[in-house]
N, C-alpha and C. Protein backbone atom coordinates (compact mmCIF):
# COMPACT_ATOMS: atom_id res chain seq x y z
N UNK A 1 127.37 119.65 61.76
CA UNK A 1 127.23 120.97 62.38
C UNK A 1 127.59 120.84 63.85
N UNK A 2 128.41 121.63 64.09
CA UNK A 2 128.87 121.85 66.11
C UNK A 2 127.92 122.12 66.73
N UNK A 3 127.80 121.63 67.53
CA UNK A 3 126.39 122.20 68.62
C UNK A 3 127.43 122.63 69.75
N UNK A 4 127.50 124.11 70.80
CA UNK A 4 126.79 124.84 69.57
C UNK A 4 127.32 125.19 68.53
N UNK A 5 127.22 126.24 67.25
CA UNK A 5 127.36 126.36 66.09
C UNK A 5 129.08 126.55 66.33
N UNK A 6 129.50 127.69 67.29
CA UNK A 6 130.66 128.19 67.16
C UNK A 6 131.94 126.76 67.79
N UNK A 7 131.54 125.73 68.23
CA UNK A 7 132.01 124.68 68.42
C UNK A 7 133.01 124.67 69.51
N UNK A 8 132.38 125.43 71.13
CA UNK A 8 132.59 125.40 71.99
C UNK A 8 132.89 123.75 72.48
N UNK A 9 131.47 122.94 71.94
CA UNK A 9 131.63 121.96 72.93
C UNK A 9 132.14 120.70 71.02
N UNK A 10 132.68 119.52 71.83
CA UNK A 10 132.56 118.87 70.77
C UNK A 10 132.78 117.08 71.67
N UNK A 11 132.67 116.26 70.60
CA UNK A 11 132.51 115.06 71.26
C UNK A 11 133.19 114.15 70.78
N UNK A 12 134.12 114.07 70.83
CA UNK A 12 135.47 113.17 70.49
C UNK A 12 136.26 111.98 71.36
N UNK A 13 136.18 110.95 70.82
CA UNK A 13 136.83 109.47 71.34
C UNK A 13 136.01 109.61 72.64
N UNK A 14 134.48 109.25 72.35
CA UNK A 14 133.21 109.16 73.41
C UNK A 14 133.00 109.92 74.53
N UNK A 15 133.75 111.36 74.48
CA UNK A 15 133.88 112.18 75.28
C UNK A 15 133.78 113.12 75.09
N UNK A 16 132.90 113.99 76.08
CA UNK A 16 132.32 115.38 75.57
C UNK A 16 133.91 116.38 75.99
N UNK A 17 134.07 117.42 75.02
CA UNK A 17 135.21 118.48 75.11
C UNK A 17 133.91 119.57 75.61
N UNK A 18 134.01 120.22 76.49
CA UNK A 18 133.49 121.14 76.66
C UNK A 18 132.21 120.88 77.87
N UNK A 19 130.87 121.83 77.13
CA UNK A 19 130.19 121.84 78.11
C UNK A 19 128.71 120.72 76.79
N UNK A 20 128.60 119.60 77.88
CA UNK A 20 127.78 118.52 77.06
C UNK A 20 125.80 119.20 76.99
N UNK A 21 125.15 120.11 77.70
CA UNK A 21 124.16 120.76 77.69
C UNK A 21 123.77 120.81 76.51
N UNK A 22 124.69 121.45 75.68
CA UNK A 22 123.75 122.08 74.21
C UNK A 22 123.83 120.97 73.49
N UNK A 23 124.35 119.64 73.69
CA UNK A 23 124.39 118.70 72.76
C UNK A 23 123.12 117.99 73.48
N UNK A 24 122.99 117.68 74.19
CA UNK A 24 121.68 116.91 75.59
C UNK A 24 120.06 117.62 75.87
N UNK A 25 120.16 118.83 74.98
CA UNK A 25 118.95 119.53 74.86
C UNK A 25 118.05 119.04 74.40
N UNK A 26 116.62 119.20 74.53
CA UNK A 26 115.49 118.82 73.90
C UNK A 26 115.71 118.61 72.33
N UNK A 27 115.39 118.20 71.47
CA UNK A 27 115.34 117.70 70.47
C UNK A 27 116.78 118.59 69.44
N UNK A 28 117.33 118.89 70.16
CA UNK A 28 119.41 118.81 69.74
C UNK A 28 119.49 118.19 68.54
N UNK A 29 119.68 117.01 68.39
CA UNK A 29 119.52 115.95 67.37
C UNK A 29 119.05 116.11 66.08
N UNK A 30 117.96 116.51 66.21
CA UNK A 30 117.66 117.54 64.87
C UNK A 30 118.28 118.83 64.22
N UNK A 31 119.23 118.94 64.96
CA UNK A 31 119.85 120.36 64.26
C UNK A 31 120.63 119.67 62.79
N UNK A 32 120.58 120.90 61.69
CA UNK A 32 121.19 120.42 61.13
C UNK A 32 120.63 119.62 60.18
N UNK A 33 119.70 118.68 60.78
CA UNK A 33 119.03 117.47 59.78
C UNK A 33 118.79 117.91 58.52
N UNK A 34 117.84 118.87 57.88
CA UNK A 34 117.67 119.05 57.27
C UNK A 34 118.25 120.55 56.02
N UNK A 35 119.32 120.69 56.62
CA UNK A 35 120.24 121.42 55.96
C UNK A 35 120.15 121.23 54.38
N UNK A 36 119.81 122.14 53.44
CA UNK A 36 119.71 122.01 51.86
C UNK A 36 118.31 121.43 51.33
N UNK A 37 117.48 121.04 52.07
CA UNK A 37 116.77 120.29 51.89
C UNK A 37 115.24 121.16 51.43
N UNK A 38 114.37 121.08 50.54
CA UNK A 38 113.15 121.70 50.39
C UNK A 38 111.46 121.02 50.64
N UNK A 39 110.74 121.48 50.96
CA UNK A 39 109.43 120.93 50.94
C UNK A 39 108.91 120.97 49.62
N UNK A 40 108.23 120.26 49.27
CA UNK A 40 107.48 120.33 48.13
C UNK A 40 107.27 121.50 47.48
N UNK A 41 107.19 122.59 48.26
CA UNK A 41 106.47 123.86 48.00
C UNK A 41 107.33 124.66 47.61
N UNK A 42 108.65 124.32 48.01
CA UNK A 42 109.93 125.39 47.69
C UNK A 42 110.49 125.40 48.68
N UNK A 43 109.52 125.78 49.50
CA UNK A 43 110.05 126.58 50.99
C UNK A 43 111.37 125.53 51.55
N UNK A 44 112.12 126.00 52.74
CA UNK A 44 113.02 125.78 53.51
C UNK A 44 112.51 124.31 54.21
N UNK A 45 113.28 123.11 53.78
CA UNK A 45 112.61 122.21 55.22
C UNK A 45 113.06 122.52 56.66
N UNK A 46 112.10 121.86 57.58
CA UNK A 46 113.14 122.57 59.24
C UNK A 46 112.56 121.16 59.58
N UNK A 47 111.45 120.41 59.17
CA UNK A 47 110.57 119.24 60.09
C UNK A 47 110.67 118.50 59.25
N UNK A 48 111.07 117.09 59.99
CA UNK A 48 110.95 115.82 58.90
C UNK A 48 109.00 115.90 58.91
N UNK A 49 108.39 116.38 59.14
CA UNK A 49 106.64 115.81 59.13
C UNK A 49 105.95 115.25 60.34
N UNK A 50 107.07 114.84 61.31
CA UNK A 50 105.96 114.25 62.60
C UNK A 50 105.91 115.80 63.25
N UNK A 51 106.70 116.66 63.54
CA UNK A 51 107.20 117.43 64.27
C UNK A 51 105.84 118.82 63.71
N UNK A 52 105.59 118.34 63.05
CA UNK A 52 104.65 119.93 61.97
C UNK A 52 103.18 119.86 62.79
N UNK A 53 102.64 121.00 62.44
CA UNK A 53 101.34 121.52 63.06
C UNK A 53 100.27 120.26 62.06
N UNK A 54 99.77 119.72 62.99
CA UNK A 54 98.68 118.69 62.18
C UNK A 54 98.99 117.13 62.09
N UNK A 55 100.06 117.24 62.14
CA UNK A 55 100.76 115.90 61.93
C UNK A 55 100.34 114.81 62.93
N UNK A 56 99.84 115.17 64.18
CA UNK A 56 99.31 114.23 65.17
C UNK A 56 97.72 113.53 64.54
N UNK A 57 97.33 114.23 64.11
CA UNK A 57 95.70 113.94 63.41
C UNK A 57 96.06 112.74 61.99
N UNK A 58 95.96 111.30 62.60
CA UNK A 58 96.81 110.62 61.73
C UNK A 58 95.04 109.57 61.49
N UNK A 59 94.45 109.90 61.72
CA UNK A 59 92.88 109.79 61.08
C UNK A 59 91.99 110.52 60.68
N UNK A 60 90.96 109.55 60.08
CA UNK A 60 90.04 110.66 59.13
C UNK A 60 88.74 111.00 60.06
N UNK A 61 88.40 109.83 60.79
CA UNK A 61 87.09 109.76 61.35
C UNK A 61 87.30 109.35 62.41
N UNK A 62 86.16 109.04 63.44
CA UNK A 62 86.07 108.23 64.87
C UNK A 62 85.55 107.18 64.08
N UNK A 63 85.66 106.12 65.10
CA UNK A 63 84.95 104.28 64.89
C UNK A 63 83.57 104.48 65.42
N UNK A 64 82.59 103.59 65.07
CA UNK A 64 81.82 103.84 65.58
C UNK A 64 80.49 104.92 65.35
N UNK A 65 80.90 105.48 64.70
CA UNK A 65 80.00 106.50 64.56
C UNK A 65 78.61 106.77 64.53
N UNK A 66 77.88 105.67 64.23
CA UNK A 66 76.86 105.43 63.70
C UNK A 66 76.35 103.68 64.39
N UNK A 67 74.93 103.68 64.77
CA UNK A 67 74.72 102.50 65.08
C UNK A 67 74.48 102.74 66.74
N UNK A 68 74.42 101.05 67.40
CA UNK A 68 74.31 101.47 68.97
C UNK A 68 75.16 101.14 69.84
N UNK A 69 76.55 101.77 69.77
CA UNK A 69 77.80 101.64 70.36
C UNK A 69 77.18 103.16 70.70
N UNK A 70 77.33 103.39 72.08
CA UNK A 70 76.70 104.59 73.22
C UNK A 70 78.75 105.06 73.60
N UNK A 71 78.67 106.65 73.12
CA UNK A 71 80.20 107.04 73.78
C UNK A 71 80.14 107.49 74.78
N UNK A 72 81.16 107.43 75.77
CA UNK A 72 81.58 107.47 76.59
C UNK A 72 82.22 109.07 76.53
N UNK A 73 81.71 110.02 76.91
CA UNK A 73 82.60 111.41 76.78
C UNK A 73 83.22 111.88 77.48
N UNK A 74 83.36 111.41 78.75
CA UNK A 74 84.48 111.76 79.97
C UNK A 74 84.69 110.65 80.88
N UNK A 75 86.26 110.72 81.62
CA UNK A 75 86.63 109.78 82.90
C UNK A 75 84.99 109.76 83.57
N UNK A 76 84.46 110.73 84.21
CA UNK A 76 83.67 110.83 85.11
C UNK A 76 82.51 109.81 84.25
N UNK A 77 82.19 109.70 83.79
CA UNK A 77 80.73 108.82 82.61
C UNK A 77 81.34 107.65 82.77
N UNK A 78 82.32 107.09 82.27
CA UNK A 78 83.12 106.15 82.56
C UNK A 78 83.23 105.60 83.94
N UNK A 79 83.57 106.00 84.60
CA UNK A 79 83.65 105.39 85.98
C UNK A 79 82.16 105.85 86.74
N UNK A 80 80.84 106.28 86.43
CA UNK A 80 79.48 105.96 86.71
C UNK A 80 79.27 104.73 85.56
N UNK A 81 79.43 104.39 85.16
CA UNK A 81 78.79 103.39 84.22
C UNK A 81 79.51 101.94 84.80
N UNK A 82 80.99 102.04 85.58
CA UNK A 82 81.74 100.80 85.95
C UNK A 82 80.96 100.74 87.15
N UNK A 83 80.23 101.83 87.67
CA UNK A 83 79.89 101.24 89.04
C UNK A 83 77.75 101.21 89.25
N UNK A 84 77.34 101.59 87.78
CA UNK A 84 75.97 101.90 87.95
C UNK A 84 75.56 100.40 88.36
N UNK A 85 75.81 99.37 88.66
CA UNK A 85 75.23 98.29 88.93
C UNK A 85 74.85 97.52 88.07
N UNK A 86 74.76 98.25 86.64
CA UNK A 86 74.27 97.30 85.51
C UNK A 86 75.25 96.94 84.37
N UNK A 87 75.77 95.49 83.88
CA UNK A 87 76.50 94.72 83.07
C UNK A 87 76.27 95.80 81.73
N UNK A 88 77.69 95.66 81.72
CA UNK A 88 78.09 96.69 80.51
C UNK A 88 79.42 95.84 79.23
N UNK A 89 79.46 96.14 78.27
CA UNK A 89 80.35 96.21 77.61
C UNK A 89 81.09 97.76 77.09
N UNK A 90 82.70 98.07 77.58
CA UNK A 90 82.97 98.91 77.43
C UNK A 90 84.09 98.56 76.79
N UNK A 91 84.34 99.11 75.00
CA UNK A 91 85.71 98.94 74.39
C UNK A 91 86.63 100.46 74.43
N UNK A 92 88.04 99.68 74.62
CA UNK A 92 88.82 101.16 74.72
C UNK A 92 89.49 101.40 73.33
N UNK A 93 89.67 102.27 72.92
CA UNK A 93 89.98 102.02 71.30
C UNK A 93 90.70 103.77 71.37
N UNK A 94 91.37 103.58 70.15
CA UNK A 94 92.23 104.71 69.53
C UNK A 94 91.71 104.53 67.90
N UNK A 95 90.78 105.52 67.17
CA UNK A 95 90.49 106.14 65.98
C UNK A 95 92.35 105.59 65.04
N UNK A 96 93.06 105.62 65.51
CA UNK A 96 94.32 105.44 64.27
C UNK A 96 94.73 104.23 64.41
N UNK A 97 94.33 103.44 65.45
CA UNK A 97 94.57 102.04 65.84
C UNK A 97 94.31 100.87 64.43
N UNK A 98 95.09 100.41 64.10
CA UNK A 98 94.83 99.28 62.53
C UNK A 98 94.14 98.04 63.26
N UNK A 99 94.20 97.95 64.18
CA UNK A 99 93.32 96.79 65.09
C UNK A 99 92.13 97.07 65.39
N UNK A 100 91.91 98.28 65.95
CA UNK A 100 90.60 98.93 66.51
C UNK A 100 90.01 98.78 64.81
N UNK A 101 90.41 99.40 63.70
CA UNK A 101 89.50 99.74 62.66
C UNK A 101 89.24 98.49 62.15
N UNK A 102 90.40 97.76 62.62
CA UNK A 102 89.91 96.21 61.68
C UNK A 102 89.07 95.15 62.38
N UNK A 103 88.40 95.62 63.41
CA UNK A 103 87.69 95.03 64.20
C UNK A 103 86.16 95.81 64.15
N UNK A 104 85.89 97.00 63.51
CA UNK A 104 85.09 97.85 63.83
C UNK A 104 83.77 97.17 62.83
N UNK A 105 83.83 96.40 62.17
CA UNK A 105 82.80 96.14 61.01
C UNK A 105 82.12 94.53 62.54
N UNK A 106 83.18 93.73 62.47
CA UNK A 106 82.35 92.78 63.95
C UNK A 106 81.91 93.42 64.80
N UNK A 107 82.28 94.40 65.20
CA UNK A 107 82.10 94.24 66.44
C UNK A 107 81.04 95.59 66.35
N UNK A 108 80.59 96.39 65.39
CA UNK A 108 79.34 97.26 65.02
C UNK A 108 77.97 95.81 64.99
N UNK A 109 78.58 94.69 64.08
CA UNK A 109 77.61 93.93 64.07
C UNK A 109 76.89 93.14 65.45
N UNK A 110 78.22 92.82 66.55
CA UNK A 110 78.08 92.51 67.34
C UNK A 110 77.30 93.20 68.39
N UNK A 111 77.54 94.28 68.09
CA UNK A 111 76.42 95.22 68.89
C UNK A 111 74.55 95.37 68.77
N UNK A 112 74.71 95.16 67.29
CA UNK A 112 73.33 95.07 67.31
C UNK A 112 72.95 93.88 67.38
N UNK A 113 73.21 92.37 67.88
CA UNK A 113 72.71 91.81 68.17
C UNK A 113 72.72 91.17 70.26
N UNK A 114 73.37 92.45 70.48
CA UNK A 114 74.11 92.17 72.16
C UNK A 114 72.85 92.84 72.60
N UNK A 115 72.47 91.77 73.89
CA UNK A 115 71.11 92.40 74.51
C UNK A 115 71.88 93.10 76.58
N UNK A 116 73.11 94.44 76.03
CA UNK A 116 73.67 94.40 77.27
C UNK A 116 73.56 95.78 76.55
N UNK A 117 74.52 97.18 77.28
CA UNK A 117 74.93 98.37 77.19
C UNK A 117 75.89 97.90 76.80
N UNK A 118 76.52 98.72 75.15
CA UNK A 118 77.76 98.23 74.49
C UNK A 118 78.35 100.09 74.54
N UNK A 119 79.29 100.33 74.71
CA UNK A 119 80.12 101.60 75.25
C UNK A 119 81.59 101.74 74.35
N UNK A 120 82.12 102.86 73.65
CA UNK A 120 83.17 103.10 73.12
C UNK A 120 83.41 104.54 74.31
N UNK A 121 84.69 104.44 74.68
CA UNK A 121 85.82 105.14 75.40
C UNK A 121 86.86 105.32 74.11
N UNK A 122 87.06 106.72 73.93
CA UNK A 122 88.58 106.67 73.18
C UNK A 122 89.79 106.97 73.97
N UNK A 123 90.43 106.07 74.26
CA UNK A 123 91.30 105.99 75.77
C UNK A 123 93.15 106.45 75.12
N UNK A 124 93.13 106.80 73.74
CA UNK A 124 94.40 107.25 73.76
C UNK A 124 94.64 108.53 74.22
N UNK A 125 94.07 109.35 74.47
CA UNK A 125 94.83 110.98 75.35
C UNK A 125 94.31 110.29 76.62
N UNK A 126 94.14 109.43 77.15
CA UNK A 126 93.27 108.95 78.86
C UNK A 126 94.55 108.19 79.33
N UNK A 127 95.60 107.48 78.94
CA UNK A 127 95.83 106.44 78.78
C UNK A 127 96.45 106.26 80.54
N UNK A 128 96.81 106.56 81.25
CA UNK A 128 96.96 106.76 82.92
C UNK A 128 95.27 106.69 83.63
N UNK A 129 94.47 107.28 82.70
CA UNK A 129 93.01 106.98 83.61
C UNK A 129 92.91 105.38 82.74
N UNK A 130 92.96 104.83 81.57
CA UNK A 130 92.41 103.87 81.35
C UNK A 130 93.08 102.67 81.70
N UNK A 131 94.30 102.89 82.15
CA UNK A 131 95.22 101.82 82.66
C UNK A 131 94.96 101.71 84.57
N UNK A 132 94.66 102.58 84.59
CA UNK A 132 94.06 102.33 86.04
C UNK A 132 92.64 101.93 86.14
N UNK A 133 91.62 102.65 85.38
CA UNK A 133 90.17 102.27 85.86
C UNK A 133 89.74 101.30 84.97
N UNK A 134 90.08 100.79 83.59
CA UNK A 134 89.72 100.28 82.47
C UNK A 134 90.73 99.50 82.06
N UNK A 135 91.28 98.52 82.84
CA UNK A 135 92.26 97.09 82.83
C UNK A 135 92.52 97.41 80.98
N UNK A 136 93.49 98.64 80.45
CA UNK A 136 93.74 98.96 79.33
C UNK A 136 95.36 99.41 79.86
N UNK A 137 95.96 98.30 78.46
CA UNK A 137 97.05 98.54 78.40
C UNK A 137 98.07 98.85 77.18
N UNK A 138 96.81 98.59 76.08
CA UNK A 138 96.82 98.56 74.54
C UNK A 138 95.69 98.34 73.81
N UNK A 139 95.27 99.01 72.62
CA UNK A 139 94.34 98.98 71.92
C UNK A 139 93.90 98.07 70.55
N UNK A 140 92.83 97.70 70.72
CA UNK A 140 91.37 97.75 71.54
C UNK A 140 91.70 96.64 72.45
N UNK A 141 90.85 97.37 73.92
CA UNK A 141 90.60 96.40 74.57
C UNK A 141 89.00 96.79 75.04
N UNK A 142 88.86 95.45 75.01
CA UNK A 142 87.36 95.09 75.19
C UNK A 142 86.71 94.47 76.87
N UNK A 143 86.22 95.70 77.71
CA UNK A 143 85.84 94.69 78.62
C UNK A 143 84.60 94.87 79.26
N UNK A 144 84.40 93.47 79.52
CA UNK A 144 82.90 93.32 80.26
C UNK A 144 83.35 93.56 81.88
N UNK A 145 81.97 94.68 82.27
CA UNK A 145 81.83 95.01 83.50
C UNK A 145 80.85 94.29 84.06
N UNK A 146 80.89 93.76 84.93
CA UNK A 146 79.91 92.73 85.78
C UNK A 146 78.85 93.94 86.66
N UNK A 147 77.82 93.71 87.19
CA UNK A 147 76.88 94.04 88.06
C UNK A 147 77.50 94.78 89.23
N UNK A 148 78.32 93.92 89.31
CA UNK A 148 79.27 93.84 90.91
C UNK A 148 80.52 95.34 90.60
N UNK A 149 80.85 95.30 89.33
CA UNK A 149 81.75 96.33 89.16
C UNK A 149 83.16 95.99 88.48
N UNK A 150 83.29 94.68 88.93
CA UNK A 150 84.32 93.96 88.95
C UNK A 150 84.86 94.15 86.66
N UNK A 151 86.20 94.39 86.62
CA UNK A 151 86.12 94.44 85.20
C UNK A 151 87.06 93.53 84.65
N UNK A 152 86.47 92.70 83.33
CA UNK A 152 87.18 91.74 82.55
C UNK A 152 87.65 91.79 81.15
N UNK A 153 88.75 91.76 81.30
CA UNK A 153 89.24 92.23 80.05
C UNK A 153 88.92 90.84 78.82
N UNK A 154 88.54 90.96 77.62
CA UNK A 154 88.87 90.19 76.49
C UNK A 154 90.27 89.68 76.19
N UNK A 155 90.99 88.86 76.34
CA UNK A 155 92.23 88.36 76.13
C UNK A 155 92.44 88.01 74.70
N UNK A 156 91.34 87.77 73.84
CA UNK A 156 91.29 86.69 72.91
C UNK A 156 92.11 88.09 71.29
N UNK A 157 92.76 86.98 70.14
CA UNK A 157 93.09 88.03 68.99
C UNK A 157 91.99 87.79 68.47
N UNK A 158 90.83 86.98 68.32
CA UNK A 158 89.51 86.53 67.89
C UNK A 158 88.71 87.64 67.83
N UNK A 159 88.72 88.86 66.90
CA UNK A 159 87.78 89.60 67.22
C UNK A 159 86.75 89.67 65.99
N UNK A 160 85.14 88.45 66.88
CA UNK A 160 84.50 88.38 65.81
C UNK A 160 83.12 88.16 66.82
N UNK A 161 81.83 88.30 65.96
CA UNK A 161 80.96 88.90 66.80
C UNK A 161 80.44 87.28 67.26
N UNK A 162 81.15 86.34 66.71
CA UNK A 162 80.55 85.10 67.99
C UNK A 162 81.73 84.84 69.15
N UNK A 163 82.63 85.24 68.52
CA UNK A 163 83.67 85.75 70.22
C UNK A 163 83.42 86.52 71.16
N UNK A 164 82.82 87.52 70.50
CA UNK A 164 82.20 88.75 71.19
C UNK A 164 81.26 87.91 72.07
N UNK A 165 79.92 87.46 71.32
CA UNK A 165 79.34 86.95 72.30
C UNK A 165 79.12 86.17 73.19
N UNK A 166 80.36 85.11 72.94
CA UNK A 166 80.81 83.91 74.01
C UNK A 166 81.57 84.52 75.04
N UNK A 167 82.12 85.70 74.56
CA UNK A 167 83.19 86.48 75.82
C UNK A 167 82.06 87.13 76.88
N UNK A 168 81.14 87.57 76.13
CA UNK A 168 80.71 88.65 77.34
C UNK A 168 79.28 87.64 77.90
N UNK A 169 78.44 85.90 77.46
CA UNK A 169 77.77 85.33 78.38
C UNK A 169 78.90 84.52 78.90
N UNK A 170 79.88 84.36 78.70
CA UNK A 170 80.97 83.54 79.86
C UNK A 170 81.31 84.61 80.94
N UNK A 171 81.27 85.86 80.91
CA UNK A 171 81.38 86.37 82.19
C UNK A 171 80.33 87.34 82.66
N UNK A 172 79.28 87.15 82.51
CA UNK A 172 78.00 87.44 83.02
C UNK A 172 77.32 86.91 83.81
C-alpha cells in the first residue's frame, strides 16, 4: 500500500520520491498490515493485539499480596522510609516480571523470618523516580537501606531466603 494511499510519495533505490512525512509518521508502518485479515469474532482486524484497549494488563494479580511485605503506595512514602533513620528492606518489582514472580515464594518466606521493615515498591510506571532514588535499573531489585540512608542494591541471581538473609546482615 502507498503511503499516502494516492502514492504521492514513494521510496525507490533508498530514496524517498516525494514528500518522506507520511511515510515517518507515528506508527505509519502499520498501515496496511493487516489488510484481509479477521479477528476471531469476524470483525475487521486493524491491531496485531499489543496496540488494543487492555492489552497492557499482561497480569493477573500483584506479588505479595498477602503476608508482611508492607507496600509502598507513593514516591513520597518511599523516599520517607529511605530517610526515616530506620534499616529497611525495600524490593522494586513489576507484577509481569518472570523474575519478580519467580522469586516471590523466597522471598514471602524470607520475610517472615527478617527481624527488619521488608517493603514492596511497584517501580514499573516509576521507573525515572526508581532509577534515581531506588539504585533500580531492572526488575526485581532488592535493596537494603542503612540507618544512615545510604542504599544497597542486591547484586546476587541467588534469590533465596538464606541469600536474602546474608545480603541484608552483611550490610547492616
Amino acid at each position: 500500500i502507498p503511503i499516502p494511499e494516492d502514492g504521492a510519495t514513494k521510496f525507490v533505490n533508498f530514496k524517498f520520491e516525494g514528500d518522506p512525512t507520511p511515510w515517518l509518521d507515528y506508527a505509519s508502518e502499520r498501515k496496511g498490515r493487516f489488510v484481509g485479515l479477521a479477528n476471531k469474532d469476524g470483525s475487521t482486524k486493524t491491531e496485531c493485539g499489543i496496540h488494543v484497549a487492555g492489552a497492557e494488563k499482561t497480569f493477573d494479580r500483584d506479588l505479595w499480596e498477602e503476608g508482611k511485605v508492607k507496600n509502598i503506595e507513593s514516591t513520597d512514602e518511599a523516599i520517607e522510609i529511605t530517610k526515616s533513620g530506620k534499616p529497611a528492606v525495600i524490593t522494586v518489582y513489576a507484577p509481569w516480571c518472570q523474575f519478580c514472580q519467580g522469586m516471590e515464594d523466597e522471598y514471602a518466606k524470607f520475610v517472615e523470618e527478617a527481624d527488619i521493615d521488608v517493603f514492596k515498591f511497584l517501580g514499573d510506571e516509576q521507573r525515572d523516580f526508581v532509577s534515581a532514588n531506588l539504585n533500580t535499573e531492572s526488575f526485581p531489585t532488592v535493596n537494603v537501606i542503612k540507618a544512615d540512608g545510604t542504599i544497597v542494591k542486591y547484586d546476587s541471581e541467588e534469590r533465596t531466603v538464606d541469600a536474602f538473609k546474608a545480603f541484608v546482615a552483611e550490610n547492616m
